[in-house]
Protein backbone atom coordinates (compact mmCIF):
# COMPACT_ATOMS: atom_id res chain seq x y z
CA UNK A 1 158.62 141.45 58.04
CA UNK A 2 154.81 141.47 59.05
CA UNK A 3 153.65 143.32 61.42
CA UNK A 4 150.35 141.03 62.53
CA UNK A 5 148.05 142.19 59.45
CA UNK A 6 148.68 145.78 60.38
CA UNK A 7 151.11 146.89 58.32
CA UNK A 8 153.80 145.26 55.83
CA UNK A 9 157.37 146.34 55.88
CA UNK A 10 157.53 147.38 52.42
CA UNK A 11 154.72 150.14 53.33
CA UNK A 12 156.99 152.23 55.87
CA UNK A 13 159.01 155.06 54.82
CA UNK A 14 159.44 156.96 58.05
CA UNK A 15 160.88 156.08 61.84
CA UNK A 16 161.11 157.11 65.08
CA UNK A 17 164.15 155.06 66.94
CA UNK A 18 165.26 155.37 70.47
CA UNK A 19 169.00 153.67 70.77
CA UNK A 20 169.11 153.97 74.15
CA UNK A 21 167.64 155.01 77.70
CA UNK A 22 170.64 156.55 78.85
CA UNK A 23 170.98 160.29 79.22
CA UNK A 24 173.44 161.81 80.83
CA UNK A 25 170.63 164.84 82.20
CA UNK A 26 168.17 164.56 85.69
CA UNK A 27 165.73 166.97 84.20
CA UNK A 28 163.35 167.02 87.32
CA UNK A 29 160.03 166.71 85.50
CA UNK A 30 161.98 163.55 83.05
CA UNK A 31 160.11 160.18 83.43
CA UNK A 32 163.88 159.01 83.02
CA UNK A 33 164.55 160.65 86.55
CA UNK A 34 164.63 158.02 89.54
CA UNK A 35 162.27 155.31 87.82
CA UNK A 36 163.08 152.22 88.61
CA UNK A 37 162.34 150.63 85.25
CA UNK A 38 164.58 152.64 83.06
CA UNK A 39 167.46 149.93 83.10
CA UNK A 40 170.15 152.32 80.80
CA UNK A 41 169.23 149.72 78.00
CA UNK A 42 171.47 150.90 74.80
CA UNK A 43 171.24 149.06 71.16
CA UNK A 44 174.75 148.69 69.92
CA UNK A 45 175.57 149.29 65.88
CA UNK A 46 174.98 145.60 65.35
CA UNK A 47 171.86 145.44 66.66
CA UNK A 48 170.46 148.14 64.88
CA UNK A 49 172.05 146.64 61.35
CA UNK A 50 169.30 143.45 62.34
CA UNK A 51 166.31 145.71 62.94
CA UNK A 52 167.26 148.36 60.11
CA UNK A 53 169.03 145.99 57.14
CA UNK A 54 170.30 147.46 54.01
CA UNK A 55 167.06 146.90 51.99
CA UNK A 56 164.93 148.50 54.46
CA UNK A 57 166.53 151.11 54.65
CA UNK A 58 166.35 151.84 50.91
CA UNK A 59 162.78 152.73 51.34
CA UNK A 60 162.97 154.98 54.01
CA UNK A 61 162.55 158.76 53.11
CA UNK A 62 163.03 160.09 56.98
CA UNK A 63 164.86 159.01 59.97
CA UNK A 64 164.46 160.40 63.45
CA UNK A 65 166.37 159.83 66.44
CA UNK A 66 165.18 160.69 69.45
CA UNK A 67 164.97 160.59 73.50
CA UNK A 68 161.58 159.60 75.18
CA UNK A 69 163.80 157.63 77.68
CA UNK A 70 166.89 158.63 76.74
CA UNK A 71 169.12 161.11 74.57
CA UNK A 72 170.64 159.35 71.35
CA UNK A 73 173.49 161.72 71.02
CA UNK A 74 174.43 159.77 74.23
CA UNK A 75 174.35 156.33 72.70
CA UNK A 76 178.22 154.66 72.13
CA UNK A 77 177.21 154.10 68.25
CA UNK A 78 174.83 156.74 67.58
CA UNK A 79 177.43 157.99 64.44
CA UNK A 80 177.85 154.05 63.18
CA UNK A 81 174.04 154.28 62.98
CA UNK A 82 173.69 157.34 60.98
CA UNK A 83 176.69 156.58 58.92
CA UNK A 84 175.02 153.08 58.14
CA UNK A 85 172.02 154.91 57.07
CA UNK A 86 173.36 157.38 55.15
CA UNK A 87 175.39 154.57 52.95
CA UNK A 88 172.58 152.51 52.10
CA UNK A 89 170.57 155.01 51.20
CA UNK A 90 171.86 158.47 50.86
CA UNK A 91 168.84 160.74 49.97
CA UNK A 92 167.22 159.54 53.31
CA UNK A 93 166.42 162.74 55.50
CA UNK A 94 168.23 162.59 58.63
CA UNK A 95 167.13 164.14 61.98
CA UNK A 96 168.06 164.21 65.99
CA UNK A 97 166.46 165.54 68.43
CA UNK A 98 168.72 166.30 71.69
CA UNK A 99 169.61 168.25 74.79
CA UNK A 100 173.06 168.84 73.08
CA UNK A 101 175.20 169.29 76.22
CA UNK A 102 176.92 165.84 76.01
CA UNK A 103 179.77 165.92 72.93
CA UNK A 104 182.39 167.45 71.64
CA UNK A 105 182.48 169.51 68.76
CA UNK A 106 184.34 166.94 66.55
CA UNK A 107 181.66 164.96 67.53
CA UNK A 108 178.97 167.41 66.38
CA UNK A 109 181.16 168.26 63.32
CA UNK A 110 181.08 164.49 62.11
CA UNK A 111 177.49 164.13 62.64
CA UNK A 112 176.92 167.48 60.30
CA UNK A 113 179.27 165.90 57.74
CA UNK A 114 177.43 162.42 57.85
CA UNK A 115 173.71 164.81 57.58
CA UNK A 116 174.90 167.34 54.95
CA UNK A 117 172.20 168.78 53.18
CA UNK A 118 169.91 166.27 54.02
CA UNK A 119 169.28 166.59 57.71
CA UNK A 120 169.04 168.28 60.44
CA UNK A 121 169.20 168.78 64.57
CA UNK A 122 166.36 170.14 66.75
CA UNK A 123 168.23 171.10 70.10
CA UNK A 124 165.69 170.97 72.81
CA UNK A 125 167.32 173.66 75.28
CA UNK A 126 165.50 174.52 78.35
CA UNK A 127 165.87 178.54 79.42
CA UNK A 128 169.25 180.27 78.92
CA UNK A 129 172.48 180.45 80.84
CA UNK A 130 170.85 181.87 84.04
CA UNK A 131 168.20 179.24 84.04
CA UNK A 132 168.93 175.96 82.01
CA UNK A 133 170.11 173.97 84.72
CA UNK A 134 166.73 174.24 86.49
CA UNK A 135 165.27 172.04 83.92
CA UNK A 136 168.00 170.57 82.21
CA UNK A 137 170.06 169.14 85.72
CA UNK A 138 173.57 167.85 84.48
CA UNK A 139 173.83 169.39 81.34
CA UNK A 140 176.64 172.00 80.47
CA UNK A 141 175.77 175.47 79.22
CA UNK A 142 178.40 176.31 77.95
CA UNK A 143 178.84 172.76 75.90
CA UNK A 144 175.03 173.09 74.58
CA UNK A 145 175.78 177.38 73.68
CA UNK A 146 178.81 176.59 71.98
């Protein structure tokens, strides 16, 4: 993989990814919210096994998902993802960054188990109970609290 002159593949060791656009907040001040050009797009597990292979990811020492355009604890295969990361190379650091107010706690549970020691979550939670749904529209307090 080339990246015209700039860079070669074998030089990268960290990414940013966005799996998807879709979010399942309004947050007013969102560029997400009512633009016509976010189209919900979402990368499925094999898609992202064609853009990250096996050997790629070998060299990676960090990972980061997350949501410009979209939250990637909201993506169908974000856990695939991780999990396919975590096989091929398993010191890689991990890392999400969310509005966690759309899973369930098995769901959060497997994604700590798939992290372990090496990883981590940055919620990005707007005000508290009283005011969190002023800038975080859609998302459940008591989902993103618990």
């Amino acid at each position: 993989m080339n990246f015209h002159g700039m860079y070669n593949s074998s030089q990268i060791t960290h990414i940013h990814f966005e799996p998807t656009q879709r979010c399942q907040a309004a947050c007013p001040m969102c560029d997400r919210t009512n633009n016509p050009h976010i189209k919900n797009a979402e990368l499925s597990s094999e898609q992202f096994r064609l853009i990250i292979d096996a050997d790629f990811t070998k060299q990676l020492k960090s990972f980061l998902m997350c949501g410009n355009h979209g939250d990637p604890m909201i993506a169908k295969d974000t856990l695939d993802m991780y999990k396919w990361l975590r096989y091929n190379n398993p010191k890689l650091y991990l890392h999400m960054t969310t509005n966690g107010g759309g899973r369930s706690d098995n769901w959060w549970k497997e994604l700590a188990h798939i992290f372990g020691k090496d990883g981590r979550v940055t919620f990005s939670v707007d005000g508290l109970e009283d005011t969190n749904h002023l800038y975080r529209v859609n998302v459940n307090w008591d989902r993103v609290e618990n």
